[in-house]
N, C-alpha and C. Protein backbone atom coordinates (compact mmCIF):
# COMPACT_ATOMS: atom_id res chain seq x y z
N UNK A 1 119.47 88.32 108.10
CA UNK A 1 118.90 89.64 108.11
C UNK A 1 118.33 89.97 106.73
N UNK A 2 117.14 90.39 106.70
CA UNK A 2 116.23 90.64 105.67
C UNK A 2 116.96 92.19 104.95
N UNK A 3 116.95 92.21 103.74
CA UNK A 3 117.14 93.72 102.66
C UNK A 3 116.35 94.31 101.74
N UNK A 4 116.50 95.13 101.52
CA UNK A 4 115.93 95.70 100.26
C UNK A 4 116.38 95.13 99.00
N UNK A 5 115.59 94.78 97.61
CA UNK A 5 116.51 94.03 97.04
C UNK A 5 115.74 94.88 95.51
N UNK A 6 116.76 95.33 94.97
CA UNK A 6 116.20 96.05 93.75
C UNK A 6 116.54 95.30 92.24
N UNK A 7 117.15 94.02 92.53
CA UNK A 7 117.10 93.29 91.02
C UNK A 7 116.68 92.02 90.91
N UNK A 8 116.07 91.89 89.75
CA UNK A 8 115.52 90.77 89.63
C UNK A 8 114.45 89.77 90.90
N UNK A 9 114.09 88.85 90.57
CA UNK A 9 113.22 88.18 91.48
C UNK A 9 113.42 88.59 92.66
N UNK A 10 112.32 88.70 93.90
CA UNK A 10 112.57 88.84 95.20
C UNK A 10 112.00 87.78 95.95
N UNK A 11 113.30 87.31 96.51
CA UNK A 11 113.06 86.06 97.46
C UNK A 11 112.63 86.53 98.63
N UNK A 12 111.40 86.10 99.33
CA UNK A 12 110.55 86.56 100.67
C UNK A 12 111.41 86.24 101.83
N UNK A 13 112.62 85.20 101.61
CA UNK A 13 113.19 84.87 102.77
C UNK A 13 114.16 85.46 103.42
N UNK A 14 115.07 86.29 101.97
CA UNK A 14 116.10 87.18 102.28
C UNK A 14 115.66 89.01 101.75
N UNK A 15 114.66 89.16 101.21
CA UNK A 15 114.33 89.99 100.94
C UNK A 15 112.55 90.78 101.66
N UNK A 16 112.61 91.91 101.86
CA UNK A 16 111.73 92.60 102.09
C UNK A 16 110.32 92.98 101.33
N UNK A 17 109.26 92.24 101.41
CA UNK A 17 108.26 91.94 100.12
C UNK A 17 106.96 92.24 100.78
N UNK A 18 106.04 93.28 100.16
CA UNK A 18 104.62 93.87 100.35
C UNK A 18 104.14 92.51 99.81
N UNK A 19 103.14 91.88 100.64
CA UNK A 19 102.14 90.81 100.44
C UNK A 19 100.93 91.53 99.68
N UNK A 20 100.96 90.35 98.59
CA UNK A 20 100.11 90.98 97.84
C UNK A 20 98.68 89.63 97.44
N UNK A 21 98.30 88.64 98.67
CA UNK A 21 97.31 87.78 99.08
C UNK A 21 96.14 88.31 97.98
N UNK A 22 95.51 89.46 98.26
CA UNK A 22 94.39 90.03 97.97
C UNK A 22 94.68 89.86 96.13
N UNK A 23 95.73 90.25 95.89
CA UNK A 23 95.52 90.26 94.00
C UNK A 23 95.80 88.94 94.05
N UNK A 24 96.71 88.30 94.07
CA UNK A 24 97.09 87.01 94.13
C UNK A 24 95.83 86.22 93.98
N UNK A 25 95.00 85.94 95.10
CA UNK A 25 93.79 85.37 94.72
C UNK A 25 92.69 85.72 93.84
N UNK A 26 92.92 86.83 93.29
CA UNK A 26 92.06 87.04 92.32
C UNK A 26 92.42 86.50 91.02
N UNK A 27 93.76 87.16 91.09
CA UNK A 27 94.83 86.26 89.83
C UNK A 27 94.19 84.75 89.72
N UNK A 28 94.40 84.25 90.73
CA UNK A 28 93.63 82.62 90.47
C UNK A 28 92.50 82.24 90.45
N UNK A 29 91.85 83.12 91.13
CA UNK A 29 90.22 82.48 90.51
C UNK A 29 89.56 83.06 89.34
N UNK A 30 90.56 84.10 88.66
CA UNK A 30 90.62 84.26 87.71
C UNK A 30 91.17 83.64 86.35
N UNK A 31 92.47 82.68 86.40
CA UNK A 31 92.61 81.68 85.64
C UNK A 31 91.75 80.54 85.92
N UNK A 32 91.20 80.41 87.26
CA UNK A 32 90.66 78.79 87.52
C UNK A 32 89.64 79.11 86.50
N UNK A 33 88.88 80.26 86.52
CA UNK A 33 87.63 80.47 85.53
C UNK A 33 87.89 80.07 84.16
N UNK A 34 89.40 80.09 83.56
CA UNK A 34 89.53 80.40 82.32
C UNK A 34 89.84 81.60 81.70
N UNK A 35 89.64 82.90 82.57
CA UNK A 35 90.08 84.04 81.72
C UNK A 35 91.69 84.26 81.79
N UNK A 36 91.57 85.19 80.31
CA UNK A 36 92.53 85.95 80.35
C UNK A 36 93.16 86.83 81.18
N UNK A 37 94.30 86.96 81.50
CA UNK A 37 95.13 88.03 82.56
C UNK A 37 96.35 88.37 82.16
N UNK A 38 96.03 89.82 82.05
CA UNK A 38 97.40 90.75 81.41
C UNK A 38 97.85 91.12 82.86
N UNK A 39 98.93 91.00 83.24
CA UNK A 39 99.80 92.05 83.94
C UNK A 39 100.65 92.72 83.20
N UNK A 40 100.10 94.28 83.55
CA UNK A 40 100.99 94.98 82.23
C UNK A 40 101.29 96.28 83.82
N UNK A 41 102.32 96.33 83.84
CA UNK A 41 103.04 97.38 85.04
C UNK A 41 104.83 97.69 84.66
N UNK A 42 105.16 98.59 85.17
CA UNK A 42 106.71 99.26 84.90
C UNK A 42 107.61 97.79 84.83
N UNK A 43 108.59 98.37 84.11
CA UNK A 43 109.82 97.51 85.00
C UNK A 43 109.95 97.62 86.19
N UNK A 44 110.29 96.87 87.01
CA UNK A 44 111.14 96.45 88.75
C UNK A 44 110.19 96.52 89.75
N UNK A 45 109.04 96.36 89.31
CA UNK A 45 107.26 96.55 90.23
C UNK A 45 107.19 95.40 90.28
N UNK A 46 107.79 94.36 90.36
CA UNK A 46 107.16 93.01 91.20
C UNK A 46 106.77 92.11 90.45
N UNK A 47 106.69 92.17 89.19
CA UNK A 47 105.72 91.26 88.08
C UNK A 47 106.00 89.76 88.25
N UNK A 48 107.77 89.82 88.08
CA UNK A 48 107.61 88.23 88.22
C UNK A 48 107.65 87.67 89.68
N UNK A 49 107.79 88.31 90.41
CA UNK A 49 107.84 88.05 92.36
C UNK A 49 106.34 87.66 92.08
N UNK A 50 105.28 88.34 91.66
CA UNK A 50 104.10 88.15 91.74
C UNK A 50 103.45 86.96 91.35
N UNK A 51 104.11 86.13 89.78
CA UNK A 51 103.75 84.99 89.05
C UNK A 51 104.52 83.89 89.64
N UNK A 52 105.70 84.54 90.43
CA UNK A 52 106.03 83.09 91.40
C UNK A 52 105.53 82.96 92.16
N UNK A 53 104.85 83.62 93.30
CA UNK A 53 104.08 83.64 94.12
C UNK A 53 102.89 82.75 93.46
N UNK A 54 102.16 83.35 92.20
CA UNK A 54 100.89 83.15 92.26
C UNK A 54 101.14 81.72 91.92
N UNK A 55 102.36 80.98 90.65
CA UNK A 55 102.55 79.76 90.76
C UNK A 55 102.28 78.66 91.88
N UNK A 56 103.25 79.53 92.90
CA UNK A 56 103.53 78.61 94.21
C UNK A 56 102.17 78.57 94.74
N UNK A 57 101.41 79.20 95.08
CA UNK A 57 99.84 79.01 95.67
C UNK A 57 98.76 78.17 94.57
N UNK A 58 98.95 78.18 93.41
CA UNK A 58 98.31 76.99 92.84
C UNK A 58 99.12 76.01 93.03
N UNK A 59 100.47 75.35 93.13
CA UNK A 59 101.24 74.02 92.94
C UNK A 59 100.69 73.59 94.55
């Protein structure tokens, strides 16, 4: 059964996670180009859920 999960990384398998496809791919065809990319957002907003994600879709 899937939860809400308010610390640290959120695993998609046991945790409840807004797909975020649409930035994600921008994120990467934005490094494939070569640029720079700041993610600059609060604490507990997803940042690193987001760079594992975006990892896992380039590997």
């Amino acid at each position: 059964m899937r939860r809400f999960w308010t610390q640290g990384p959120v695993n998609p398998q046991e945790h409840y996670v807004v797909s975020r496809t649409e930035e994600i791919a921008d994120f990467i065809n934005r490094v494939e180009d070569g640029k720079y990319v700041v993610l600059f957002a609060p604490r507990q907003t997803g940042k690193t859920t987001f760079f594992q994600a975006a990892l896992e879709a380039l590997v």
